[in-house]
Protein backbone atom coordinates (compact mmCIF):
# COMPACT_ATOMS: atom_id res chain seq x y z
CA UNK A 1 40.49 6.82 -26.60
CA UNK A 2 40.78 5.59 -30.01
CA UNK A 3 38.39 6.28 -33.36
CA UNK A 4 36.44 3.16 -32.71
CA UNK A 5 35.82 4.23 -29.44
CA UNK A 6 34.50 6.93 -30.31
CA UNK A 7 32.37 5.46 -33.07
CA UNK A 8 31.01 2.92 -30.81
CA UNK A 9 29.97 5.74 -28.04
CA UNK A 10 27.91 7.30 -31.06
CA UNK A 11 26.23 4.10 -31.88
CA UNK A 12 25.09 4.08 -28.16
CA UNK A 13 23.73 7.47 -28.66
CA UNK A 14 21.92 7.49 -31.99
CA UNK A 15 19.99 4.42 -30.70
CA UNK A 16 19.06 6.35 -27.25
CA UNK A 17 18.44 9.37 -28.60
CA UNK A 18 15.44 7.70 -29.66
CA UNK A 19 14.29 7.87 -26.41
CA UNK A 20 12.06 4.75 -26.52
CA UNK A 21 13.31 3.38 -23.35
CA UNK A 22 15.17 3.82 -20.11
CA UNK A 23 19.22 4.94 -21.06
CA UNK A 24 20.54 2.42 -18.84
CA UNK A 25 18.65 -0.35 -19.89
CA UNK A 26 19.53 0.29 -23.43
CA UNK A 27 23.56 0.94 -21.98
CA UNK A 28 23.34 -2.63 -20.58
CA UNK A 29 22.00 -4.16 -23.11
CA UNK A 30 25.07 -2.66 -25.66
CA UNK A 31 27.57 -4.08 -22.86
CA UNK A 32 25.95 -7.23 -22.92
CA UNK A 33 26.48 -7.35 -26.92
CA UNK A 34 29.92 -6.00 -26.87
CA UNK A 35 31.75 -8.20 -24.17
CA UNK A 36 34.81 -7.41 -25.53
CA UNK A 37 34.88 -3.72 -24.42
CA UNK A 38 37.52 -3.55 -21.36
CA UNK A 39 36.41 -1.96 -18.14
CA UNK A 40 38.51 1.58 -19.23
CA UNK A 41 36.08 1.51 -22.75
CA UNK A 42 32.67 1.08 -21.45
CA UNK A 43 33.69 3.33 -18.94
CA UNK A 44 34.45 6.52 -21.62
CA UNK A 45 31.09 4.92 -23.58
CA UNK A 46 28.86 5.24 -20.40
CA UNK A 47 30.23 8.65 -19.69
CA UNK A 48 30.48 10.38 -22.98
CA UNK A 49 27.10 9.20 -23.42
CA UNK A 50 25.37 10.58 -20.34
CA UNK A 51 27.72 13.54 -20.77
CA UNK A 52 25.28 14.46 -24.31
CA UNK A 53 22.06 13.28 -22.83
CA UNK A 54 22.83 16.14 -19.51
CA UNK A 55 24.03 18.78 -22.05
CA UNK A 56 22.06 17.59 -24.71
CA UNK A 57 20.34 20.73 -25.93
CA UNK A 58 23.71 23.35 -25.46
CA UNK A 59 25.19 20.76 -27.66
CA UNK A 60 22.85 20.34 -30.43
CA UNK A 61 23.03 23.85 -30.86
CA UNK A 62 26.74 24.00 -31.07
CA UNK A 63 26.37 21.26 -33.99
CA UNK A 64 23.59 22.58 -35.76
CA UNK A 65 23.87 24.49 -39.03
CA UNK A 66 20.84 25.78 -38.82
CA UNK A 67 17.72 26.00 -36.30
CA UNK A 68 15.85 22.66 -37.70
CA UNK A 69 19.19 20.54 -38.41
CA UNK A 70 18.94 16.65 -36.83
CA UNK A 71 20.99 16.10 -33.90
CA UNK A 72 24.33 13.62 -35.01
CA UNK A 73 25.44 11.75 -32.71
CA UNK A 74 28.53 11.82 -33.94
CA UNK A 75 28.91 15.38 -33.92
CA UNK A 76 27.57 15.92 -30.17
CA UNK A 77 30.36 13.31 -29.10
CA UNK A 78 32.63 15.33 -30.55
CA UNK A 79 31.08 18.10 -29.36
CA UNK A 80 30.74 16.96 -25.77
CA UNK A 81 34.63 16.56 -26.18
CA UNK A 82 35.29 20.07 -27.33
CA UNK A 83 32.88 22.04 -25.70
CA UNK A 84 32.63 20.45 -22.15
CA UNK A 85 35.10 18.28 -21.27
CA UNK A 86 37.60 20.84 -22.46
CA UNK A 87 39.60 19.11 -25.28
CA UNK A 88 41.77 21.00 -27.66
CA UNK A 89 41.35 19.81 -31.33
CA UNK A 90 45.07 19.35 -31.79
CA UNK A 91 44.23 16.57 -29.22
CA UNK A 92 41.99 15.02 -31.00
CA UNK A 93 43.06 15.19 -34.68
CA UNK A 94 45.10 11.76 -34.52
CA UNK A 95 41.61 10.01 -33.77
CA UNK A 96 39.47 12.15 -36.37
CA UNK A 97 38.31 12.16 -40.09
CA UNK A 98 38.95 14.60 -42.45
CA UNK A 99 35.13 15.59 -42.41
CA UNK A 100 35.66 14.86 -38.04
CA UNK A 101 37.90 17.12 -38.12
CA UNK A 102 35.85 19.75 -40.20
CA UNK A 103 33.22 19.93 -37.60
CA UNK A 104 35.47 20.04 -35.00
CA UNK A 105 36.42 23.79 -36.02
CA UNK A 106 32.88 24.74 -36.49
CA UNK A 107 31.84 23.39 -33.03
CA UNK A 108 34.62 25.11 -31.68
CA UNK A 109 34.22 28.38 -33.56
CA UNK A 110 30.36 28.64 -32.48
CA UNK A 111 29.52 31.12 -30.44
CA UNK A 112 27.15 30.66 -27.54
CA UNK A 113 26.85 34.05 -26.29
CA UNK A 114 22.83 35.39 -25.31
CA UNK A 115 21.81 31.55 -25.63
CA UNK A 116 17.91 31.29 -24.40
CA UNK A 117 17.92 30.64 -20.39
CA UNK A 118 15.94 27.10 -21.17
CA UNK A 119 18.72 26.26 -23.41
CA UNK A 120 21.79 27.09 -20.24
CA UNK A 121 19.67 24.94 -18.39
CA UNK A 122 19.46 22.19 -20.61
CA UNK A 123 15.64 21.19 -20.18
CA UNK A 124 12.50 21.45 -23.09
CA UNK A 125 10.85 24.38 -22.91
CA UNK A 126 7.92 23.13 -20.49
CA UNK A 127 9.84 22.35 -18.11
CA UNK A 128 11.89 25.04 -17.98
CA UNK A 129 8.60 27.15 -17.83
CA UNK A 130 7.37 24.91 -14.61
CA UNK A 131 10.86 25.42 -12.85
CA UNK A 132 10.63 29.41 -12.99
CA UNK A 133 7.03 29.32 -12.38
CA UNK A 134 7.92 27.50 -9.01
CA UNK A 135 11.27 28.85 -8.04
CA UNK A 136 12.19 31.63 -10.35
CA UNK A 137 14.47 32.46 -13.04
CA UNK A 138 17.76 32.31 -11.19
CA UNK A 139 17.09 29.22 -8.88
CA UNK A 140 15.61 27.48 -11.59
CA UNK A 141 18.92 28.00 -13.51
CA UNK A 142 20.96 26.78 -10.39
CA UNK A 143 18.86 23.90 -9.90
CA UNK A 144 18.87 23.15 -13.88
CA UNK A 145 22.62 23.72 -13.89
CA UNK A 146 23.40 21.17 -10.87
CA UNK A 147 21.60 18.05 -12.58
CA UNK A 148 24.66 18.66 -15.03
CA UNK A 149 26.84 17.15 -12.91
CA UNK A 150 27.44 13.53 -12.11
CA UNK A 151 26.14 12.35 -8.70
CA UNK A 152 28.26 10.83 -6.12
CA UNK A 153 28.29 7.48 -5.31
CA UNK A 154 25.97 7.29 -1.79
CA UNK A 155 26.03 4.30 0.43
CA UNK A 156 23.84 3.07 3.19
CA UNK A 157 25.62 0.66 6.42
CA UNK A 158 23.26 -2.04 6.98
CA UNK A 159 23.66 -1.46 10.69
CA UNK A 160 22.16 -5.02 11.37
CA UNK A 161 25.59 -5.97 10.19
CA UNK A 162 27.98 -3.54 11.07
CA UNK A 163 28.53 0.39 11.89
CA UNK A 164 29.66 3.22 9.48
CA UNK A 165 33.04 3.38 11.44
CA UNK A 166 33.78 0.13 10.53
CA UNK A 167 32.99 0.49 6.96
CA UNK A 168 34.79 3.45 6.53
CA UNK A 169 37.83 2.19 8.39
CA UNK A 170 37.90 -1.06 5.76
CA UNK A 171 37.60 1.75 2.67
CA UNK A 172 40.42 4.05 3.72
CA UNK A 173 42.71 1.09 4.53
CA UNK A 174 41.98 -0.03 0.80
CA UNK A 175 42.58 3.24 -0.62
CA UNK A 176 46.14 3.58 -2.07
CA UNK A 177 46.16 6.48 -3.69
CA UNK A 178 46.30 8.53 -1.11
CA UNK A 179 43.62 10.99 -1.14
CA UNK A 180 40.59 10.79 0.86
CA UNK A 181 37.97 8.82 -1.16
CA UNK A 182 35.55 8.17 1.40
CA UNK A 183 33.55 10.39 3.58
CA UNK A 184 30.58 10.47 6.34
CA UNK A 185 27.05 12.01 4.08
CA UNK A 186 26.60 15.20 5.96
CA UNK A 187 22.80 14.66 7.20
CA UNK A 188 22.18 10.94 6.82
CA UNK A 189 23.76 9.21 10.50
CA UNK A 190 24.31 5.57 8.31
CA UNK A 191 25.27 7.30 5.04
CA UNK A 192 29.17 7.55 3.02
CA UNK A 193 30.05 8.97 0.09
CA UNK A 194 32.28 7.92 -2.20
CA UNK A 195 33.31 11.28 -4.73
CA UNK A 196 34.69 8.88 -7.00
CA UNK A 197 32.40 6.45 -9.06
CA UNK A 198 33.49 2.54 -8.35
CA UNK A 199 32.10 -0.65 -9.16
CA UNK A 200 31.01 -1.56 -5.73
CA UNK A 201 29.05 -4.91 -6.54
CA UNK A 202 31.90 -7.16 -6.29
CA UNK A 203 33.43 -5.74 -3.51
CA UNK A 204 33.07 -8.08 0.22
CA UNK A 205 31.34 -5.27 1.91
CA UNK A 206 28.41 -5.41 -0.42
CA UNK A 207 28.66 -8.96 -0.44
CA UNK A 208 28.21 -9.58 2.80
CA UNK A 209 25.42 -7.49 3.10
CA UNK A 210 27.67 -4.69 5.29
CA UNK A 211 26.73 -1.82 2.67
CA UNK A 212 23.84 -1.11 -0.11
CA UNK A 213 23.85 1.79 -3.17
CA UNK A 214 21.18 4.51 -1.51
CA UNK A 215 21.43 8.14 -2.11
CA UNK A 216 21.34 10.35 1.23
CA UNK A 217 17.81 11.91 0.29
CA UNK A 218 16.65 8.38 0.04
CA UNK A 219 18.06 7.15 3.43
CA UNK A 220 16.38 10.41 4.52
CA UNK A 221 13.46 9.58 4.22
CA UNK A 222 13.56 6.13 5.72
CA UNK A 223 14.61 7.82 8.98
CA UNK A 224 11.29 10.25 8.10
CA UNK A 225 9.20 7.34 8.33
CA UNK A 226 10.38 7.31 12.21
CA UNK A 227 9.70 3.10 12.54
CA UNK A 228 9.75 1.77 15.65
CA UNK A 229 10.58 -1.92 16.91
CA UNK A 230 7.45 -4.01 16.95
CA UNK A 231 5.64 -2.09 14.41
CA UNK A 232 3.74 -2.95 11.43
CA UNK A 233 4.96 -1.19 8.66
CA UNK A 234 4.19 -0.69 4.44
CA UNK A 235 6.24 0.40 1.64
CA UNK A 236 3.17 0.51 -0.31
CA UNK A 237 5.24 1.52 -3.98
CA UNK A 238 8.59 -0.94 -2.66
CA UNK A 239 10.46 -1.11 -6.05
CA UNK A 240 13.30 -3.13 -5.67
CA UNK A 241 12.96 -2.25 -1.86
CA UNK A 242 16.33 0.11 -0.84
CA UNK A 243 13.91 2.18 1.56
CA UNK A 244 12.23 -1.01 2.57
CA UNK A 245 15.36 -2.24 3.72
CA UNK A 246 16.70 0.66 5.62
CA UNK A 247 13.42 0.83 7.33
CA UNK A 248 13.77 -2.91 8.13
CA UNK A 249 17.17 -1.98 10.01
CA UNK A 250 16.19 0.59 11.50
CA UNK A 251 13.13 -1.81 13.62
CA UNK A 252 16.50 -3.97 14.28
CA UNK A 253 14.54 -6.81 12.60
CA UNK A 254 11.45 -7.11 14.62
CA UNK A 255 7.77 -6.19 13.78
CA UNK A 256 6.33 -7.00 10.64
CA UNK A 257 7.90 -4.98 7.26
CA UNK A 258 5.59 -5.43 4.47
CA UNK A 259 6.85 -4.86 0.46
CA UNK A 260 4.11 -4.18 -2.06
CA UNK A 261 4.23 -4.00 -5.94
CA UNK A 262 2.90 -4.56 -8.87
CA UNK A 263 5.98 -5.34 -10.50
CA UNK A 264 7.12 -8.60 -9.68
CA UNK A 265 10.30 -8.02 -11.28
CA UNK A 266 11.21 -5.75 -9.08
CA UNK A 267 10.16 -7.52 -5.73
CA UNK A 268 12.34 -10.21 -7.21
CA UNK A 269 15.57 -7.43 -7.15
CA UNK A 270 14.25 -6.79 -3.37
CA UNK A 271 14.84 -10.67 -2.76
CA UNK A 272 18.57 -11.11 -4.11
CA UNK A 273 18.88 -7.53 -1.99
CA UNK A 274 16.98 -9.11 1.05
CA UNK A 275 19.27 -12.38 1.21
CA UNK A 276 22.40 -10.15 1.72
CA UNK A 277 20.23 -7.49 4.25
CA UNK A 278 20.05 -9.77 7.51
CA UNK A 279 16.45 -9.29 7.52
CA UNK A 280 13.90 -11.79 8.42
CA UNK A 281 10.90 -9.28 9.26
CA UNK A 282 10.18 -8.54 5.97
CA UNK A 283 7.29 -10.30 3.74
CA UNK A 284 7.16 -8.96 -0.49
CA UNK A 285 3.83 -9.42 -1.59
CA UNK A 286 2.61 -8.52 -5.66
CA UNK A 287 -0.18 -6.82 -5.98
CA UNK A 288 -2.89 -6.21 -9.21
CA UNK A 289 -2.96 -2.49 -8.18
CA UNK A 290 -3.83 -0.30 -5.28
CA UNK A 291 -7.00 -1.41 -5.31
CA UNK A 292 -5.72 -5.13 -5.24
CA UNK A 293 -8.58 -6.91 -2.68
CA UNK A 294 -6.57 -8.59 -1.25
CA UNK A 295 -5.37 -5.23 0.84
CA UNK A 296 -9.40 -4.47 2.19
CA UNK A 297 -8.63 -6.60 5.58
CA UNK A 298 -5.17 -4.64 5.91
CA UNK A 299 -7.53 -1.84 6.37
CA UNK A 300 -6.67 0.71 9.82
CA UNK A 301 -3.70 -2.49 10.95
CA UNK A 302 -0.25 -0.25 9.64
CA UNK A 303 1.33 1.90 12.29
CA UNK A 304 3.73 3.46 9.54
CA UNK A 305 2.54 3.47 5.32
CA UNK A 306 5.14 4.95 3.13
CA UNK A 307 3.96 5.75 -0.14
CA UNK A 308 7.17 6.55 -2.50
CA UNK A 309 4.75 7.13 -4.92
CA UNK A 310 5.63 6.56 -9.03
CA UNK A 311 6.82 10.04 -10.53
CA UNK A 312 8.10 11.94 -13.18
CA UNK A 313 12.07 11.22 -11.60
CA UNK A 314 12.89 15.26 -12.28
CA UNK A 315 14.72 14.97 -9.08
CA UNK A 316 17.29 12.29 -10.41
CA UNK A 317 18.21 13.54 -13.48
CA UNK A 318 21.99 13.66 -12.37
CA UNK A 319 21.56 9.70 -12.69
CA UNK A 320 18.67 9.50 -14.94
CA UNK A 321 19.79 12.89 -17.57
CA UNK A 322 17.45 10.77 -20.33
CA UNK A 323 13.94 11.43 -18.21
CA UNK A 324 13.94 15.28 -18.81
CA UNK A 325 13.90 14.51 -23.08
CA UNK A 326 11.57 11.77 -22.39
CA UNK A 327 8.95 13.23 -20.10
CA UNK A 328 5.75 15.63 -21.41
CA UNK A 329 3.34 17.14 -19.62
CA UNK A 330 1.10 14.64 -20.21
CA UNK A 331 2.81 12.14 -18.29
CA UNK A 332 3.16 14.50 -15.70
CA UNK A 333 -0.81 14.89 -15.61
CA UNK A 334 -1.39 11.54 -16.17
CA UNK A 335 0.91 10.55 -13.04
CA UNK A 336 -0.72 12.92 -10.82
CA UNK A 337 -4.12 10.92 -11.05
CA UNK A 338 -2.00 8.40 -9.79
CA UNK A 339 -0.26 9.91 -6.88
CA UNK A 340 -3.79 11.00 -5.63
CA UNK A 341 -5.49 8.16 -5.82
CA UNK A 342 -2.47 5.95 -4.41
CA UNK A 343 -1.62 8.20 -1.62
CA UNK A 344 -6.24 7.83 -1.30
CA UNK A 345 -6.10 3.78 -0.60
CA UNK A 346 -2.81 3.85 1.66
CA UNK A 347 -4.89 5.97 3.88
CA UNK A 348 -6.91 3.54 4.57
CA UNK A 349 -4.20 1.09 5.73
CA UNK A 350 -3.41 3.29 8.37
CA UNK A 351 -4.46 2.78 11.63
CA UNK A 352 -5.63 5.57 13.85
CA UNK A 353 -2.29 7.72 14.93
CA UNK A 354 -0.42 5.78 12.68
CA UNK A 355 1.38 7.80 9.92
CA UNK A 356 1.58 7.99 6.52
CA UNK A 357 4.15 9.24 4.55
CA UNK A 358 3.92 10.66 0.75
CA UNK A 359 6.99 10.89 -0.72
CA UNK A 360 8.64 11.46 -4.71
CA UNK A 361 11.76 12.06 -6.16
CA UNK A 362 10.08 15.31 -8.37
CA UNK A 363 11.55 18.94 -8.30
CA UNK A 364 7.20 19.87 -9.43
CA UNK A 365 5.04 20.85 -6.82
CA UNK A 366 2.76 19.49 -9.45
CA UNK A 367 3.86 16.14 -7.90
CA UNK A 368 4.62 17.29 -4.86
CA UNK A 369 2.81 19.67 -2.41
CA UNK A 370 -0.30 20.04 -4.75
CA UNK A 371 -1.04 16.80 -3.48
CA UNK A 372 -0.27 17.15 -0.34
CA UNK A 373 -2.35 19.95 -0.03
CA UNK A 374 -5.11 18.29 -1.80
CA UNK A 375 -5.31 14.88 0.45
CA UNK A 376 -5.43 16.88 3.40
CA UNK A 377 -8.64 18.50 2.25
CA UNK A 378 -10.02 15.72 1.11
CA UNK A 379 -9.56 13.62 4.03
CA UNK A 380 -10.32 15.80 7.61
CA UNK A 381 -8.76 12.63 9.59
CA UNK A 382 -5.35 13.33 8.47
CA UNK A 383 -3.07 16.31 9.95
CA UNK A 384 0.30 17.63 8.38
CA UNK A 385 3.30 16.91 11.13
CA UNK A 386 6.60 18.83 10.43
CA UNK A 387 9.30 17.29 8.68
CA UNK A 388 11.64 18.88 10.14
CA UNK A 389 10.92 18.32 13.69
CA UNK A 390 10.73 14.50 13.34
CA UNK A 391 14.35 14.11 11.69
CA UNK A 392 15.31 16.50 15.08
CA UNK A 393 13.85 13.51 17.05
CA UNK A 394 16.73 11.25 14.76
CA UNK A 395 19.44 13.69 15.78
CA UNK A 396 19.39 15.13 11.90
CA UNK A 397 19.37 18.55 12.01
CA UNK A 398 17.69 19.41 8.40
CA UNK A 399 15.30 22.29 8.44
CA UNK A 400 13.11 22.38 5.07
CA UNK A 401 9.94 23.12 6.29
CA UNK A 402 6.46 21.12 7.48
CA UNK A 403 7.83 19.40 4.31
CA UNK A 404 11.51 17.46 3.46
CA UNK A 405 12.35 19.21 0.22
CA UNK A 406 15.93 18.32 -1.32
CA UNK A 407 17.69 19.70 -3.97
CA UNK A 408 21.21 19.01 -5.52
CA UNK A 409 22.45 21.96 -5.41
CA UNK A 410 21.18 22.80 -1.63
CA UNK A 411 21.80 18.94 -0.21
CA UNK A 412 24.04 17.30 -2.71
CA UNK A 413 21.44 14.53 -2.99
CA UNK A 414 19.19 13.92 -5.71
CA UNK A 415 16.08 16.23 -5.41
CA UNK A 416 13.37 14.55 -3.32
CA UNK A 417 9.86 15.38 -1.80
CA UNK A 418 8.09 13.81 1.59
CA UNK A 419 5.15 14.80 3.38
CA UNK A 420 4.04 13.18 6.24
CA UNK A 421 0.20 12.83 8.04
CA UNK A 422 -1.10 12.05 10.94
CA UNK A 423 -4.44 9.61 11.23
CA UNK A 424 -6.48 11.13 14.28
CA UNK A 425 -8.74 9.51 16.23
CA UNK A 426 -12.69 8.51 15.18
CA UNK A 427 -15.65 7.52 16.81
CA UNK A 428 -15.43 3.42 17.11
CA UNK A 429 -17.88 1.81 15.16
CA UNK A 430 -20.19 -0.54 16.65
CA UNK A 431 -19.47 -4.59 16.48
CA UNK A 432 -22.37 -6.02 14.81
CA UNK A 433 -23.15 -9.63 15.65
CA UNK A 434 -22.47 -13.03 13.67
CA UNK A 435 -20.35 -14.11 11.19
CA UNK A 436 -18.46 -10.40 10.81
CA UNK A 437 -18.07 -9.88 14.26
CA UNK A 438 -14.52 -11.10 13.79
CA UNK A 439 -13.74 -8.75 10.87
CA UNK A 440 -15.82 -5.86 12.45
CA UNK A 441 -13.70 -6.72 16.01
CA UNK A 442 -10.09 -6.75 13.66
CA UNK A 443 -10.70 -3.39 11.94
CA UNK A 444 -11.71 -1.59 15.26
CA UNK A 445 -8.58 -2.55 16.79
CA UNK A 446 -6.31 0.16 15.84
CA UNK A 447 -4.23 2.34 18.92
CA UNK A 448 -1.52 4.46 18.42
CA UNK A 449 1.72 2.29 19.31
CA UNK A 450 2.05 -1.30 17.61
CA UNK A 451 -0.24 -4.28 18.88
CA UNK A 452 1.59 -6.98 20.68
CA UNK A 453 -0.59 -9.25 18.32
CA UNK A 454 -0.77 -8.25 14.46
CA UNK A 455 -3.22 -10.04 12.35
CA UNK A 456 -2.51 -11.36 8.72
CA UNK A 457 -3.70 -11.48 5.81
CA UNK A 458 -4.48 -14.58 3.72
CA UNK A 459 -2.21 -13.48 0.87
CA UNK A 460 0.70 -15.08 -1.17
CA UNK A 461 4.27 -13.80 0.05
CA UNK A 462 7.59 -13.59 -1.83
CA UNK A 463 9.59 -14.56 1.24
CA UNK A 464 8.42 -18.28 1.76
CA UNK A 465 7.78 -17.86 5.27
CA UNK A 466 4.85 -19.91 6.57
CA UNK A 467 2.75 -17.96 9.09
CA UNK A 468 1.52 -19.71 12.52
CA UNK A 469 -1.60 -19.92 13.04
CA UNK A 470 -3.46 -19.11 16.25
CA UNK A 471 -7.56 -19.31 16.68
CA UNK A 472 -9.16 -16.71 18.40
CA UNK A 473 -11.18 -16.59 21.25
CA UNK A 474 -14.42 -14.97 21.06
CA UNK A 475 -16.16 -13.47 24.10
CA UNK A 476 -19.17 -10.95 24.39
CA UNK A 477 -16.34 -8.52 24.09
CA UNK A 478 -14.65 -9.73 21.32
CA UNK A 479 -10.47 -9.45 21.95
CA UNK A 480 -7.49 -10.64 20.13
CA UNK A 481 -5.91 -13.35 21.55
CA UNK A 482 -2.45 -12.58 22.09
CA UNK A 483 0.28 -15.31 20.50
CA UNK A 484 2.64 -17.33 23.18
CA UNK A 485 6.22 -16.11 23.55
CA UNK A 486 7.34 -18.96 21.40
CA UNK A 487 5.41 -18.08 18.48
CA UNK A 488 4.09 -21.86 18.58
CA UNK A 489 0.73 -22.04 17.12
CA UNK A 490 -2.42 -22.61 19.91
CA UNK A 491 -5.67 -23.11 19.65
CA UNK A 492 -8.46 -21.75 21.70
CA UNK A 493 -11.84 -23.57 21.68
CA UNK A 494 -14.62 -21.17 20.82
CA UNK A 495 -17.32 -19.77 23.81
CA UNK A 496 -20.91 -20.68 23.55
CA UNK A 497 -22.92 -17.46 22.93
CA UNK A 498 -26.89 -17.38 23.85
CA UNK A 499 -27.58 -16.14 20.47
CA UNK A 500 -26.97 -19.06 17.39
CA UNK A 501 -23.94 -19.64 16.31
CA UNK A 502 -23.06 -20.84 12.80
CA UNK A 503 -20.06 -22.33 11.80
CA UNK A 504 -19.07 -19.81 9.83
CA UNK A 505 -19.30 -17.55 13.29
CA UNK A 506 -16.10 -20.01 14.69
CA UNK A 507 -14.17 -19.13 11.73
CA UNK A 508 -10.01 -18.67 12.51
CA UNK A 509 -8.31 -15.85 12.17
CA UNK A 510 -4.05 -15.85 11.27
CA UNK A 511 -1.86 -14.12 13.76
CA UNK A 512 1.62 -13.54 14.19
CA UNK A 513 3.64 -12.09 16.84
CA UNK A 514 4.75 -8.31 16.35
């Protein structure tokens, strides 16, 4: 540590405390300008930073002189020093100012007895207010208190390309200083943690594809999902895909894996991801919104839709300490419209007892089983299945509930939400004749286990992966045709019916093998 260290870590922080934008973007961007800083400096600039933005309000009130005083960022690094971290000003002094090393005695000096709970817990006052509300005063505080600390570093085994005893075998080998750096995540069957934070994006594992950065709750919830070989599947909120991935190993690469987003930035992170993954059942595919048309003839054709719907992030804030001084109520509110009427159009991708999953990575029941509990009444087709009972079925014995609720300081995982529903059965609609008799056929084709033949959709897709085409053959009773073993693309003449047929009537329909 030396004074322009320390300078340059307050820099950081005046310009996040801002809090115009994401703190790591910002972080990255200041590495990207300052190339110079060895691996040793950004590491104290990164972590003195976060440090303030997880203790942020304690520590502005340790450097205030009075109640309406501006935070300084270079008083809450020195702070964050003293007053956390534990160091004694006679440690500091050779790096400090005169005026430096003025404040340090009044930080030090201040007392913090009777400090207001919302304050201990480090969050605004509204949220604070929502935590007891939902759990109580002294949960709240525990909860609060456990996004203080840094999260592990959580890794998933791509077990397309290896097992976690051979991963963790290569780690220990490595390991040199001889402590035990590496274990097995208590709940998760492909999960290890690593206690001590490393830069694992050089190293061969991740490379090769062997391992990928996925916190246990996260991997949790893939496994919640319960995907079975031959399915067709939707992450209908993907991001840069890490559940879309684990779900893709866990069909052992068969079926059909679809990634949707509207960010195409993101689906582009899931592609430099996918290349290392092994995968080849997986198709990324932009879309406007979730009411994109393209997704009307996906309608009733998913056996599994996982909806890891856009939140507020509360859950994270051991990774993401910036979202609790950036979020309001209002964005809470606002995302709720969201959630509801996302979760609304994934429901009708599902086909009848197919599942679909709801899922966030919010501590609010705002976000969370309000929801829940408001699609179910909304849509009589859907039943609640128990959590709990399917991760039993995975060998993972984690009892929350009908729902998977996670918390930090329960779990060790980042605080994460999943309900899962049921489509039941409905009265089959009757095939009218014509030129929709082929849609009408397609969307009245839905069973409980995966089709042998899946049909697709006449979309773009971010894997450049053409898709066979097969014709289908239309009878009185209209059927799918199912596609050869070899996936080589057939044709089937079209039947004479007695009524008139138009050409639009012999129209072909895409396929692909399941």
């Amino acid at each position: 540590m030396t004074p322009n260290l320390i300078r340059q870590a307050a820099i950081v922080l005046s310009n996040l405390l801002t809090f115009s934008s994401p703190a790591d973007a910002k972080l990255s961007e200041f590495f990207r300008n300052n190339r110079d800083l060895g691996t040793k400096e950004r590491a104290f600039v990164a972590e003195s930073v976060y440090g303030v933005l997880r203790r942020l309000r304690f520590l502005s009130t340790v450097t205030a002189n009075d109640e309406n005083d501006p935070d300084d960022a270079r008083k809450l690094i020195l702070a964050w020093l003293l007053r956390v971290q534990g160091m004694s000003i006679r440690e500091l002094e050779p790096m400090l100012s005169e005026q430096q090393k003025e404040w340090a005695h009044l930080i030090k000096a201040k007392a913090t007895d009777n400090l207001p709970l919302a304050v201990q817990a480090d969050v605004r006052d509204w949220l604070w207010d929502k935590l007891v509300a939902q759990y109580g005063e002294a949960e709240a505080l525990t909860i609060a208190r456990s996004m203080h600390e840094q999260a592990t570093l959580d890794l998933r085994v791509n077990t397309i390309k290896g097992t976690r005893d051979e991963v963790m075998a290569k780690f220990i080998a490595e390991n040199t200083s001889g402590e035990t750096n590496v274990t097995k995540t208590p709940y998760s069957p492909i999960g290890i943690r690593m206690p001590n934070r490393m830069n694992i994006g050089r190293h061969v594992l991740f490379t090769e594809g062997k391992i990928e950065v996925q916190d246990e709750g996260s991997q949790l919830l893939a496994h919640l999902v319960a995907v079975k070989r031959g399915m067709m599947v939707a992450d209908f909120c993907a991001g840069a895909g890490g559940k879309t991935l684990a779900m893709g190993a866990l069909m052992r690469n068969t079926g059909r894996l679809y990634a949707f987003d509207v960010s195409e930035k993101r689906l582009h992170n899931l592609g430099q991801r996918l290349k290392r993954s092994g995968l080849s059942n997986l198709n990324a595919q932009v879309i406007s919104s979730e009411t994109d048309p393209k997704l009307k003839r996906l309608n009733g054709k998913f056996d599994r839709v996982l909806v890891d719907a856009p939140c507020s992030g509360l859950g994270t804030l051991r990774r993401n300490p910036d979202l609790k001084w950036r979020q309001t109520p209002q964005d809470v509110a606002e995302l709720n419209v969201k959630q509801t009427n996302i979760l609304a159009r994934a429901a009708k991708l599902t086909k009848v007892g197919g599942r679909l999953i709801y899922a966030t990575c919010s501590l609010l029941s705002d976000e969370n089983e309000q929801i829940a509990e408001q699609f179910l009444a909304s849509h009589p087709d859907f039943k609640l299945l128990n959590a709990a009972q399917i991760l039993a079925q995975h060998q993972i014995e984690l009892d929350t509930g009908d729902y998977l609720k996670l918390l930090p300081h329960l779990h060790n995982t980042d605080g994460f939400f999943a309900a899962v529903f049921e489509k039941m059965g409905a009265t089959t609609a009757p095939v009218p004749s014509g030129g929709n008799a082929v849609e009408a056929m397609l969307q009245a084709s839905s069973e409980p286990e995966p089709s042998p033949v899946i049909e697709e959709v006449a979309v773009e897709e971010a894997p450049a992966k053409a898709i066979k085409k097969a014709a289908v053959k239309k009878e009185p009773k209209p059927k799918v045709a199912k596609a050869p073993k070899d996936d080589s693309a057939t044709s089937a003449k079209v039947s004479k019916t007695k009524a008139s047929t138009t050409k639009a009537s012999t129209a072909k329909t895409k396929v692909v093998k399941a």
